[in-house]
Protein backbone atom coordinates (compact mmCIF):
# COMPACT_ATOMS: atom_id res chain seq x y z
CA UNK A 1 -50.75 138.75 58.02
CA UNK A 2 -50.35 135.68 55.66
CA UNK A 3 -53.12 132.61 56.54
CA UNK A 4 -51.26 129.68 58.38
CA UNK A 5 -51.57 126.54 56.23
CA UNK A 6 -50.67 123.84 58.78
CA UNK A 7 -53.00 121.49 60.54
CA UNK A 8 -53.37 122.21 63.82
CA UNK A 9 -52.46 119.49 66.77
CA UNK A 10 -55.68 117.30 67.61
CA UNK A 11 -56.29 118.24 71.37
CA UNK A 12 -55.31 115.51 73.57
CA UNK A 13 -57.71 115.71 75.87
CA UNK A 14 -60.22 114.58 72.92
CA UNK A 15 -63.16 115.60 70.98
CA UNK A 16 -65.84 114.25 73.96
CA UNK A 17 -68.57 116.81 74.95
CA UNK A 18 -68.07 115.68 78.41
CA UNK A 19 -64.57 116.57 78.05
CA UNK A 20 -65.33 120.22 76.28
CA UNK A 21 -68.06 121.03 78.79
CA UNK A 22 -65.56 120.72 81.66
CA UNK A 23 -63.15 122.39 80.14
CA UNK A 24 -64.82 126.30 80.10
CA UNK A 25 -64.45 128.37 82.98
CA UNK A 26 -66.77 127.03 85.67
CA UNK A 27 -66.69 127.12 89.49
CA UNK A 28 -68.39 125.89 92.85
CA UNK A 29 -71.32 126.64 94.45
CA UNK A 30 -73.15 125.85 97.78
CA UNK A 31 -76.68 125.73 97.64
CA UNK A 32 -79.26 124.47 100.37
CA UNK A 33 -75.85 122.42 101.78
CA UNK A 34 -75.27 120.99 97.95
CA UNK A 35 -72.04 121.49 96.00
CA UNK A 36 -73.13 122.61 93.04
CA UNK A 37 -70.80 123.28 89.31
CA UNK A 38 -71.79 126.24 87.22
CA UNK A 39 -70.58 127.02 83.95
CA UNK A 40 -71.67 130.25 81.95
CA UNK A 41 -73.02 129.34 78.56
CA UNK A 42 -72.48 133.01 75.89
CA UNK A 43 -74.61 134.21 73.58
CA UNK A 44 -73.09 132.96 70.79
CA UNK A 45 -72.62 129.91 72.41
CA UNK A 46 -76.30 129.30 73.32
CA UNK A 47 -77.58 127.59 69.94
CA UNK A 48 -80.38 125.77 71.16
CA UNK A 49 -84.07 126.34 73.30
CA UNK A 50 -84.03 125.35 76.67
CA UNK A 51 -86.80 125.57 79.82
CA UNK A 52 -85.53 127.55 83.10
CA UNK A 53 -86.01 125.22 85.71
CA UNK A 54 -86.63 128.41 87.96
CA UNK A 55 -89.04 130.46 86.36
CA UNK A 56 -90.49 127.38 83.69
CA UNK A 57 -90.06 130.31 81.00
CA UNK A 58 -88.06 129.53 77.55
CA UNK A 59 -84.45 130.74 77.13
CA UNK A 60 -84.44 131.56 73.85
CA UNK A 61 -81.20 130.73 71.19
CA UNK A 62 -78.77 133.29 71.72
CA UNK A 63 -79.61 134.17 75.18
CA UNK A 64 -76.46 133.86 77.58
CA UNK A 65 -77.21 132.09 80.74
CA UNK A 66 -75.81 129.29 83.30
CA UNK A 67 -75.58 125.42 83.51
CA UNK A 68 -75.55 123.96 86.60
CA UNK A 69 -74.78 120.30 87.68
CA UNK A 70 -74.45 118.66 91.19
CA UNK A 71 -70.94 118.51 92.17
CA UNK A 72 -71.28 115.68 94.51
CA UNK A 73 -73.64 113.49 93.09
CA UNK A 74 -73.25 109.64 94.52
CA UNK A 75 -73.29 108.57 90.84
CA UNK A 76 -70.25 109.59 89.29
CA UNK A 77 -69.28 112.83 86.91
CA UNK A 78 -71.21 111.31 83.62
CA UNK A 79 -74.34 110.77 85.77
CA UNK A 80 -74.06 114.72 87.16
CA UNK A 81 -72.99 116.35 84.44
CA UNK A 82 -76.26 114.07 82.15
CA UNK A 83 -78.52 115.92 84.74
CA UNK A 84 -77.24 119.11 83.97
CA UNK A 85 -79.94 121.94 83.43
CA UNK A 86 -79.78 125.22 82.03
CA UNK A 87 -80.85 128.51 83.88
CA UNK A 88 -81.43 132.13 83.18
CA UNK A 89 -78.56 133.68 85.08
CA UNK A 90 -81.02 135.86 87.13
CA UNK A 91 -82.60 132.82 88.39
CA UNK A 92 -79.88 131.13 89.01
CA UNK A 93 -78.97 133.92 91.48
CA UNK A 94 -81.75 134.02 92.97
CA UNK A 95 -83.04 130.74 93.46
């Protein structure tokens, strides 16, 4: 099949992490009585080293696993979402 030489459309909802981030598939949890949003992060989308909050071990680069913001947060979405951490899934689940 022949390579399509057009540009492509510049998405309208922007360039803005913020915007990119909320875009993936994510849902709602409850945890402890907070609403919580978690987003799977995929290996090959998992470029960089992060700490677990739940077991204070290194997820290495390449290593799918979860992000997880508060979802009701008093401050606004940019103020959740800059808190954001990044778990090992297992943790996650069971923390």
């Amino acid at each position: 099949m022949p390579r399509s030489n057009r540009r492509r459309r510049p998405d309208p909802a922007g360039d803005d992490s913020f915007e990119r981030l909320l875009a993936g598939w994510k849902r709602s949890e409850m945890r402890r009585g907070v609403e919580w949003t978690v987003q799977p992060v995929g290996a090959a989308q998992a470029l960089k080293e992060y700490t677990c909050p739940g077991c204070g071990r290194v997820i290495e680069p390449g290593v799918a696993h979860v992000v997880a913001w508060r979802a009701d947060g008093v401050l606004g979405d940019q103020a959740d979402l800059a808190a954001r951490r990044h778990w090992h899934t297992h943790c996650w689940r069971i923390g």
